[in-house]
C-alpha atoms as a PDB file:
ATOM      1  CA  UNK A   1     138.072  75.020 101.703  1.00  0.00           C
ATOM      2  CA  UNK A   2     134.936  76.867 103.131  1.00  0.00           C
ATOM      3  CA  UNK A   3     132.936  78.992 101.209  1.00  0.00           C
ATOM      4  CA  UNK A   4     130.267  81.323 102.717  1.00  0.00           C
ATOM      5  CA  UNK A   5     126.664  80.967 101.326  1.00  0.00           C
ATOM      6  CA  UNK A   6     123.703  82.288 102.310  1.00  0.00           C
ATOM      7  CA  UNK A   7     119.819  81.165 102.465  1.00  0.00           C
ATOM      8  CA  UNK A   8     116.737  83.606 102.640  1.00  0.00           C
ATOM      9  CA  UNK A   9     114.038  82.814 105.327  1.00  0.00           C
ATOM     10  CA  UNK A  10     110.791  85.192 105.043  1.00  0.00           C
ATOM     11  CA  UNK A  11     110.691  87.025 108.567  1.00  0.00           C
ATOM     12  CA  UNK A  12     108.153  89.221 108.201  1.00  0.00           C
ATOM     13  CA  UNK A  13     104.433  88.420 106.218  1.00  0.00           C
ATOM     14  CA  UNK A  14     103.126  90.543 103.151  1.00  0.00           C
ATOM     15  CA  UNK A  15     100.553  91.808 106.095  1.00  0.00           C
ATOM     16  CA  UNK A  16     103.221  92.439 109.054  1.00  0.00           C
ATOM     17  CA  UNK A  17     104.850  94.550 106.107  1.00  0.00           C
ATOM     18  CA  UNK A  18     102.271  96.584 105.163  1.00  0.00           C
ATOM     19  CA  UNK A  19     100.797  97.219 108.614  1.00  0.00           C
ATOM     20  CA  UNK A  20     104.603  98.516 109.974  1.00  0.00           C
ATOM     21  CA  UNK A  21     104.226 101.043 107.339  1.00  0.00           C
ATOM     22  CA  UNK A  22     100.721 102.120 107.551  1.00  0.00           C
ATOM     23  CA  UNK A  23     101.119 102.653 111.317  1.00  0.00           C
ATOM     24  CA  UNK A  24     104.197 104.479 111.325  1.00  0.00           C
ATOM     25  CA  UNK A  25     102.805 106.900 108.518  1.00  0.00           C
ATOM     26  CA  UNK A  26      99.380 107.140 110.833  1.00  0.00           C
ATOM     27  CA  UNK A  27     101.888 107.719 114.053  1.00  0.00           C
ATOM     28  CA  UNK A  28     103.448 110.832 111.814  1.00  0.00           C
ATOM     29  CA  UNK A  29     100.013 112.110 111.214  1.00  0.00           C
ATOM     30  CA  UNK A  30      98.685 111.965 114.411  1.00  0.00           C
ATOM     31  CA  UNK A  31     101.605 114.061 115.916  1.00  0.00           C
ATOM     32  CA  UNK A  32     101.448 116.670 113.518  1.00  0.00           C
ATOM     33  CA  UNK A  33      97.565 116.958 113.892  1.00  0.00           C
ATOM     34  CA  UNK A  34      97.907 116.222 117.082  1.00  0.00           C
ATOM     35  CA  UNK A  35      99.853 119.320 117.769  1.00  0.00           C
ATOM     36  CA  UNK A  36      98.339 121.585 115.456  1.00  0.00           C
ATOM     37  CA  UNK A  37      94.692 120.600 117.509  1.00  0.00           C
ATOM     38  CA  UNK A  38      96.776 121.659 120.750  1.00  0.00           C
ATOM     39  CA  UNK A  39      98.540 124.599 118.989  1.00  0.00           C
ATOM     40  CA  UNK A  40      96.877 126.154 116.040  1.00  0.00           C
ATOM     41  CA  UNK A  41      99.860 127.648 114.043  1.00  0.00           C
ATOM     42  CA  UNK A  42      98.307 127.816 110.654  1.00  0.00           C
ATOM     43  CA  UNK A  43      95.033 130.025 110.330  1.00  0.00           C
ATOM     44  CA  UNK A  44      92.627 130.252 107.182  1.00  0.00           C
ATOM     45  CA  UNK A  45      92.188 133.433 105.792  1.00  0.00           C
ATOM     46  CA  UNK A  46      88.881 135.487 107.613  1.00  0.00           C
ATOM     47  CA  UNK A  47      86.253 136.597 105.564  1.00  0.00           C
ATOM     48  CA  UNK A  48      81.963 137.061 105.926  1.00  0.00           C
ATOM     49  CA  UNK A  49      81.497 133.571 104.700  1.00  0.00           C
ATOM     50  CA  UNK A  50      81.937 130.572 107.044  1.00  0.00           C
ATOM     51  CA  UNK A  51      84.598 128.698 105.210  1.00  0.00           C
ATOM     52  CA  UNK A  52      87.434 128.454 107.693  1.00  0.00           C
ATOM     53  CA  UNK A  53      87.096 124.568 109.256  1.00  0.00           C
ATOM     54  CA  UNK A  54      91.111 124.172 109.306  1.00  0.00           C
ATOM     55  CA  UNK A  55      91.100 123.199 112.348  1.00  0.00           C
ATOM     56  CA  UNK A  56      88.046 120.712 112.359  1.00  0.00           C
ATOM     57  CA  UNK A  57      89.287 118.796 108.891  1.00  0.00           C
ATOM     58  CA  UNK A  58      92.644 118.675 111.154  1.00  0.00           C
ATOM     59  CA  UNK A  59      90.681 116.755 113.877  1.00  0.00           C
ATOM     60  CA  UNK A  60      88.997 114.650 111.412  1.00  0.00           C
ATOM     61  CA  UNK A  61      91.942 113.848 109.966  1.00  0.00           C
ATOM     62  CA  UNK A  62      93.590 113.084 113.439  1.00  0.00           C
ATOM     63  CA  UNK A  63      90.479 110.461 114.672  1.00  0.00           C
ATOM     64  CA  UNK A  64      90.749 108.753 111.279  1.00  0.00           C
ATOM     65  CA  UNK A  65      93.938 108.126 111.838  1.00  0.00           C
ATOM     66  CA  UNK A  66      93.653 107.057 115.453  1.00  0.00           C
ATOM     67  CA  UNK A  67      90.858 104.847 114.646  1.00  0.00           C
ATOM     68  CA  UNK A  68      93.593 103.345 111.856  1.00  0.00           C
ATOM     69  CA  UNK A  69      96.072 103.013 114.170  1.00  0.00           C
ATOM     70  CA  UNK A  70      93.863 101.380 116.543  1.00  0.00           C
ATOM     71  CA  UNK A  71      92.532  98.933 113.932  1.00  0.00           C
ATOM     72  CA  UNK A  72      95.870  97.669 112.807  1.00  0.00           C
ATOM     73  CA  UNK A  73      97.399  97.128 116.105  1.00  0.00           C
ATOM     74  CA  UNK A  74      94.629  94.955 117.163  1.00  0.00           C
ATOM     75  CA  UNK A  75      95.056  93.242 114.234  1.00  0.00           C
ATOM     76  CA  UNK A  76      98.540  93.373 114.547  1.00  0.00           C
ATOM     77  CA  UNK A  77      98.322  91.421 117.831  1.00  0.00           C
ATOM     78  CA  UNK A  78      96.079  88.884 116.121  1.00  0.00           C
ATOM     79  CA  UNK A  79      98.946  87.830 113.926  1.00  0.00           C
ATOM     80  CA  UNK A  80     101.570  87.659 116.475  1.00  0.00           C
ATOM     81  CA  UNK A  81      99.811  85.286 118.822  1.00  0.00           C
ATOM     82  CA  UNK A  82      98.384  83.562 115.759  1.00  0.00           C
ATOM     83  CA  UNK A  83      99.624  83.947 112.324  1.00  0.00           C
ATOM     84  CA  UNK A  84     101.811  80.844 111.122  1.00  0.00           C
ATOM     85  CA  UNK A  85     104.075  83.023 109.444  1.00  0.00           C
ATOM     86  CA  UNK A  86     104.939  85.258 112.475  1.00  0.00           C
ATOM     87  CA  UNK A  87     106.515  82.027 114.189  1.00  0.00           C
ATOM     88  CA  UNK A  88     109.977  83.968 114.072  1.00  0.00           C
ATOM     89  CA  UNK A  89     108.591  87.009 115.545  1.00  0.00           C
ATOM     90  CA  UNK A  90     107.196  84.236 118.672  1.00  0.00           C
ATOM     91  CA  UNK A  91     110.539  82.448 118.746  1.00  0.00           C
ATOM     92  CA  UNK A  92     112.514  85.797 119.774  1.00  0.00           C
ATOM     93  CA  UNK A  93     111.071  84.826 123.746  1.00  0.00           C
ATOM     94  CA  UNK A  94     113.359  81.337 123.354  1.00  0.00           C
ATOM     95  CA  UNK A  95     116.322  83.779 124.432  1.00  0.00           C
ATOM     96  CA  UNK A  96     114.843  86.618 126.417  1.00  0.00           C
ATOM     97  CA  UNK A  97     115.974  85.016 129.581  1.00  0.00           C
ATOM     98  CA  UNK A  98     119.660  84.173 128.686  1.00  0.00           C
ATOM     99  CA  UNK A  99     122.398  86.221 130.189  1.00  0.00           C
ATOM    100  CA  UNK A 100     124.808  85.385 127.760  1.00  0.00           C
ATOM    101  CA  UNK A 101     122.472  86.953 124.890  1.00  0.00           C
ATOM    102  CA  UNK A 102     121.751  89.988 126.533  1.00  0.00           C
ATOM    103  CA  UNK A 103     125.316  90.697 126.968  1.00  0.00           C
ATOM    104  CA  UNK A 104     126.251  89.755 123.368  1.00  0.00           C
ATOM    105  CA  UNK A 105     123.654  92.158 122.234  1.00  0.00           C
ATOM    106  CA  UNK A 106     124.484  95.047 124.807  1.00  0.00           C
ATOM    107  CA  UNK A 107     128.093  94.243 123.994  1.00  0.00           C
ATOM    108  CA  UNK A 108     127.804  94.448 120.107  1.00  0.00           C
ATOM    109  CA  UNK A 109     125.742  97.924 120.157  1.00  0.00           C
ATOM    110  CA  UNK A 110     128.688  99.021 122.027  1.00  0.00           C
ATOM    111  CA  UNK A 111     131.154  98.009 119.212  1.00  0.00           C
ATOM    112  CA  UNK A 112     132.675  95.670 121.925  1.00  0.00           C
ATOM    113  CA  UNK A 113     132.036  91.943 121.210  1.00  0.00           C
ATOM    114  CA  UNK A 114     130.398  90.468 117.997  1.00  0.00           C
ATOM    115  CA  UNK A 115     126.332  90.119 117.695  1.00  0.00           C
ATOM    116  CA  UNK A 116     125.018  86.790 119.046  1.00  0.00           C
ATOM    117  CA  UNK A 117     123.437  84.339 116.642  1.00  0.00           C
ATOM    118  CA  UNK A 118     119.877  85.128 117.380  1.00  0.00           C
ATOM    119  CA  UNK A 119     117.086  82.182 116.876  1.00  0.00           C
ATOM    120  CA  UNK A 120     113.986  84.480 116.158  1.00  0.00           C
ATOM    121  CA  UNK A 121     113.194  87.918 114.509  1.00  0.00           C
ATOM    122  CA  UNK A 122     114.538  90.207 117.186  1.00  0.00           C
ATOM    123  CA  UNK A 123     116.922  90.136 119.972  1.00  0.00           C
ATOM    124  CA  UNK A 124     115.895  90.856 123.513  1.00  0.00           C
ATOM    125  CA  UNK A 125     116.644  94.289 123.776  1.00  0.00           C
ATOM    126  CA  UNK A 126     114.185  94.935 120.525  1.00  0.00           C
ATOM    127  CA  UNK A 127     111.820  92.805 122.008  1.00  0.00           C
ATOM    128  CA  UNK A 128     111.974  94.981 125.293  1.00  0.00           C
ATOM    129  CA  UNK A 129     111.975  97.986 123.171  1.00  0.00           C
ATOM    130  CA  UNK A 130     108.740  96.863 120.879  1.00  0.00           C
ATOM    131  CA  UNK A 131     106.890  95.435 123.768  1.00  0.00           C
ATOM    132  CA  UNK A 132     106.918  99.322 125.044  1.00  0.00           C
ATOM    133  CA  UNK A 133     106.175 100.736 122.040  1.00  0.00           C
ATOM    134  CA  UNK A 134     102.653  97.933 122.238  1.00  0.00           C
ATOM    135  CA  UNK A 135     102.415  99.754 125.745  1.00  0.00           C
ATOM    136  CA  UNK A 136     102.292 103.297 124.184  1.00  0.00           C
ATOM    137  CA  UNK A 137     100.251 102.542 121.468  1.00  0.00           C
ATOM    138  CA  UNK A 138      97.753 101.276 124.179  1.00  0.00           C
ATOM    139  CA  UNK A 139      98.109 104.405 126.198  1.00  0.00           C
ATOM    140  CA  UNK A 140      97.694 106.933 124.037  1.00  0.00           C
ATOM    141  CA  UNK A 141      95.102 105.078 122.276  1.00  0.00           C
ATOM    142  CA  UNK A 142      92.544 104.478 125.614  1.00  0.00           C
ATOM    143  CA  UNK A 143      93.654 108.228 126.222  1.00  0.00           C
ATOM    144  CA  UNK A 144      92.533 109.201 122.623  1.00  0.00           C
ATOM    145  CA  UNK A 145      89.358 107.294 122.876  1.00  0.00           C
ATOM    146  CA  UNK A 146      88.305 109.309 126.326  1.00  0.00           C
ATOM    147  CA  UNK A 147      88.552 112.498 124.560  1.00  0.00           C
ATOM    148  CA  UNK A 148      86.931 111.337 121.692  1.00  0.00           C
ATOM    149  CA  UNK A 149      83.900 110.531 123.758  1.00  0.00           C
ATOM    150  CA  UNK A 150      83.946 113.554 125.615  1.00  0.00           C
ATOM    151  CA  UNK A 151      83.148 115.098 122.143  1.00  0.00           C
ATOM    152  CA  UNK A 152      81.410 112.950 120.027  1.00  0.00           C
ATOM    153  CA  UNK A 153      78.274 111.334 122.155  1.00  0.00           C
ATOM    154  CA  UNK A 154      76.091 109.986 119.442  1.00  0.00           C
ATOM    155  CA  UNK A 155      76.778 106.955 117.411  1.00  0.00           C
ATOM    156  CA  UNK A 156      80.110 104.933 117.715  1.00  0.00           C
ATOM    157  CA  UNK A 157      81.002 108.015 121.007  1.00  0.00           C
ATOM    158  CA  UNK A 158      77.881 106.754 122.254  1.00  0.00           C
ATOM    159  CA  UNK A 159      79.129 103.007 122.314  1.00  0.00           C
ATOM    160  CA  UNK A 160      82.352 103.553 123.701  1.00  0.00           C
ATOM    161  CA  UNK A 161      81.384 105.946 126.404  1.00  0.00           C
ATOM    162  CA  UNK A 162      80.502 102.799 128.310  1.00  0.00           C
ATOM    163  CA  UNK A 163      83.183 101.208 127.998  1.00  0.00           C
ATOM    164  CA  UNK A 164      86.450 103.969 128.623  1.00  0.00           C
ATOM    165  CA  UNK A 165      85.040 106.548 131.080  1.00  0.00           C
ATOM    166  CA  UNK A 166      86.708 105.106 133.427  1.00  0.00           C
ATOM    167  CA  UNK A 167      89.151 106.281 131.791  1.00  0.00           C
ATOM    168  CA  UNK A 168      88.478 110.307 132.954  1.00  0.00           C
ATOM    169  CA  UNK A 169      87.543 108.607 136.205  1.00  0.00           C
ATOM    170  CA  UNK A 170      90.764 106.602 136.853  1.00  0.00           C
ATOM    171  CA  UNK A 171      92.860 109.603 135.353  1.00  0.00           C
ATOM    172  CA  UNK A 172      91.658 112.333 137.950  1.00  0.00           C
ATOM    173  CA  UNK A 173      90.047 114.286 135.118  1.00  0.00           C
ATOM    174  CA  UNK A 174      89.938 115.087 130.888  1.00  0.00           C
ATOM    175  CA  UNK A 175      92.756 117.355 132.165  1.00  0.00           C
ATOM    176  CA  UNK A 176      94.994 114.734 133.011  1.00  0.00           C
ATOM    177  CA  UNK A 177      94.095 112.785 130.569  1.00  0.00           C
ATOM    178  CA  UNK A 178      95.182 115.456 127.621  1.00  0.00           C
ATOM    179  CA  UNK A 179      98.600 115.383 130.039  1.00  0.00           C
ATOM    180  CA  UNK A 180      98.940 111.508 129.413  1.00  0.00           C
ATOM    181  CA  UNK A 181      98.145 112.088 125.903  1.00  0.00           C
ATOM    182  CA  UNK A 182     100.227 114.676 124.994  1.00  0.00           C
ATOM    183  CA  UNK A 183     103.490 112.939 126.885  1.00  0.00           C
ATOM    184  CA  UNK A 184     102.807 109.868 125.138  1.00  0.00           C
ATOM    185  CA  UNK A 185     103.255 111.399 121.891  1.00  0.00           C
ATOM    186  CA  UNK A 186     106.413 112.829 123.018  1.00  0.00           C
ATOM    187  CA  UNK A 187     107.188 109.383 124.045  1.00  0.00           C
ATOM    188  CA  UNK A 188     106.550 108.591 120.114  1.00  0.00           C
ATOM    189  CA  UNK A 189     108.375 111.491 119.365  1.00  0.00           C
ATOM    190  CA  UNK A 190     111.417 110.530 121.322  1.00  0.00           C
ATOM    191  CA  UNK A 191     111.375 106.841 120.244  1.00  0.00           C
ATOM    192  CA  UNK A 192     111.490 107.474 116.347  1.00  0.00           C
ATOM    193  CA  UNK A 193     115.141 108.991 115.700  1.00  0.00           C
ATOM    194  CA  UNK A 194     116.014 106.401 118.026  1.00  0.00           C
ATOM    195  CA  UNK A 195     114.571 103.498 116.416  1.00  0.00           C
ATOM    196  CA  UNK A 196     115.312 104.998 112.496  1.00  0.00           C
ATOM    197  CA  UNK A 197     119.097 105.302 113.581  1.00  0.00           C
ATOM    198  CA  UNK A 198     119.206 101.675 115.495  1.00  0.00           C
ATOM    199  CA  UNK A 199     117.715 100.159 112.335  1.00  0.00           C
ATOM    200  CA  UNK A 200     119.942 101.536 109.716  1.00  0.00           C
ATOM    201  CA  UNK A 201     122.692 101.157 112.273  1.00  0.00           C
ATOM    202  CA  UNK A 202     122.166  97.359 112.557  1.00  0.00           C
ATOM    203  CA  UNK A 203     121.447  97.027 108.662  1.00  0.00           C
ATOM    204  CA  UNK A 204     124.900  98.443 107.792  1.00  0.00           C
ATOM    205  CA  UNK A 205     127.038  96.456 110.209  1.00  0.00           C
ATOM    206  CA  UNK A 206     124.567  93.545 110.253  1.00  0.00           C
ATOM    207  CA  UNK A 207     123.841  93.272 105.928  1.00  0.00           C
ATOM    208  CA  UNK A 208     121.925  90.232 106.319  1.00  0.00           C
ATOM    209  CA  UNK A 209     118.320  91.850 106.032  1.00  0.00           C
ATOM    210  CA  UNK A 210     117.679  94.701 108.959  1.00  0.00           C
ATOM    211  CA  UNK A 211     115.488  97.568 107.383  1.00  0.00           C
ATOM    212  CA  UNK A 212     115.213  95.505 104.002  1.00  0.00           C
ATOM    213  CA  UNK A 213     113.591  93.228 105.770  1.00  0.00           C
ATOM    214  CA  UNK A 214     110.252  95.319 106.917  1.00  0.00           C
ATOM    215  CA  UNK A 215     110.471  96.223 103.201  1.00  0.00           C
ATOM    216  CA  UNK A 216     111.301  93.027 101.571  1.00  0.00           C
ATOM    217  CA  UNK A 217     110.233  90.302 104.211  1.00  0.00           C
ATOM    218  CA  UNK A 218     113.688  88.445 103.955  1.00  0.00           C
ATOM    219  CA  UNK A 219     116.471  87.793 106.297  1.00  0.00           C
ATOM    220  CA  UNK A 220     119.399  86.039 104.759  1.00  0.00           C
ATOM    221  CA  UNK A 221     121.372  84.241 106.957  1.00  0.00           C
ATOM    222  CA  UNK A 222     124.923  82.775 106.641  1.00  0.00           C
ATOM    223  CA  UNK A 223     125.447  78.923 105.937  1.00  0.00           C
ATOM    224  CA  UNK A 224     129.160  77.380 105.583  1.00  0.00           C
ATOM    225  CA  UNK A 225     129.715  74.539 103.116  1.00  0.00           C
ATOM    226  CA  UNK A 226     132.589  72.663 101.721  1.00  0.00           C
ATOM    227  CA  UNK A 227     133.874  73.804  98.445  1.00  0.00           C
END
């Protein structure tokens, strides 16, 4: 007789943990300051005294939290290429280029066929899917930094205005790049439901770890042995 045990393998590091969290509260952040810099809907009461800097602690609260974001996902990209303990995340390109997995995958979010056993932390259509997100993190990042220097020229401005205005140069304009900006935060905007409902949809038929895992660092996986 076979019974059905189980075995817990740490997927994700203490550090891949807390970054995921950090940047995804710094990603809220930024689109609500971020809009409220574009759209001031809230205004501080008028009165003789100069008092009402709403909207500049909003944008100092919005380039703190860039600068975060920035931060970690450089960092971020240091443990994935490096970090022992992100081998899983690495080992997810072993079946990028298999047919069969891709159709397992596509097949199993479509409630057709069963999920293929997956050697790694995600399956190629998360890795496609995360591997864009890196690319709109970059975006709206350079973006963020070219109006930040267009601002701020002293100090740390000062610095990076040689090295990202060719940003405004390649972009046709600050205009344009405000357009890139803004459309990749509703690129952010339009990935999060998306990736919140894929997640909890893949922890509920898939119980083996999913969104405890970002939280808890374990992925159980399923081991037969005679009884």
């Amino acid at each position: 007789m076979k019974a059905s045990t189980f075995f817990a393998e740490e997927e994700f590091s203490g550090f891949v943990r807390a970054f995921h969290w950090i940047r995804a509260f710094s990603i809220f952040g930024l689109i609500f300051t971020g809009f409220y810099i574009a759209y001031p809907f809230l205004q501080p009461n008028f009165n003789a005294t100069p008092t009402g800097f709403l909207q500049g602690y909003t944008r100092s609260i919005h380039l703190i939290l860039g600068f975060l974001l920035i931060g970690i996902s450089i960092f971020r990209l240091y443990l994935f290429i490096f970090d022992k303990k992100s081998a899983p995340e690495r080992r997810s390109f072993c079946q990028f280029y298999k047919p069969k997995i891709w159709l397992g995958v596509i097949g199993s979010y479509l409630w057709i066929s069963r999920h293929p056993h997956i050697k790694g932390a995600y399956n190629p259509l998360q890795l496609v899917v995360y591997f864009g997100l890196a690319v709109l993190v970059l975006i709206v990042s350079i973006t963020g930094i070219a109006l930040y220097i267009n601002v701020y020229h002293n100090g740390l401005g000062g610095i990076l205005e040689h090295y990202f205005k060719w940003v405004e140069v390649m972009c046709g304009g600050l205009a344009n790049v405000r357009v890139i900006h803004h459309l990749a935060t509703w690129a952010f905007i339009l990935f999060i439901p998306v990736h919140i409902y894929m997640a909890v949809w893949n922890s509920i038929k898939y119980p083996n770890g999913g969104v405890d895992g970002i939280v808890s660092g374990v992925r159980y996986h399923k081991e037969d042995s005679k009884k």
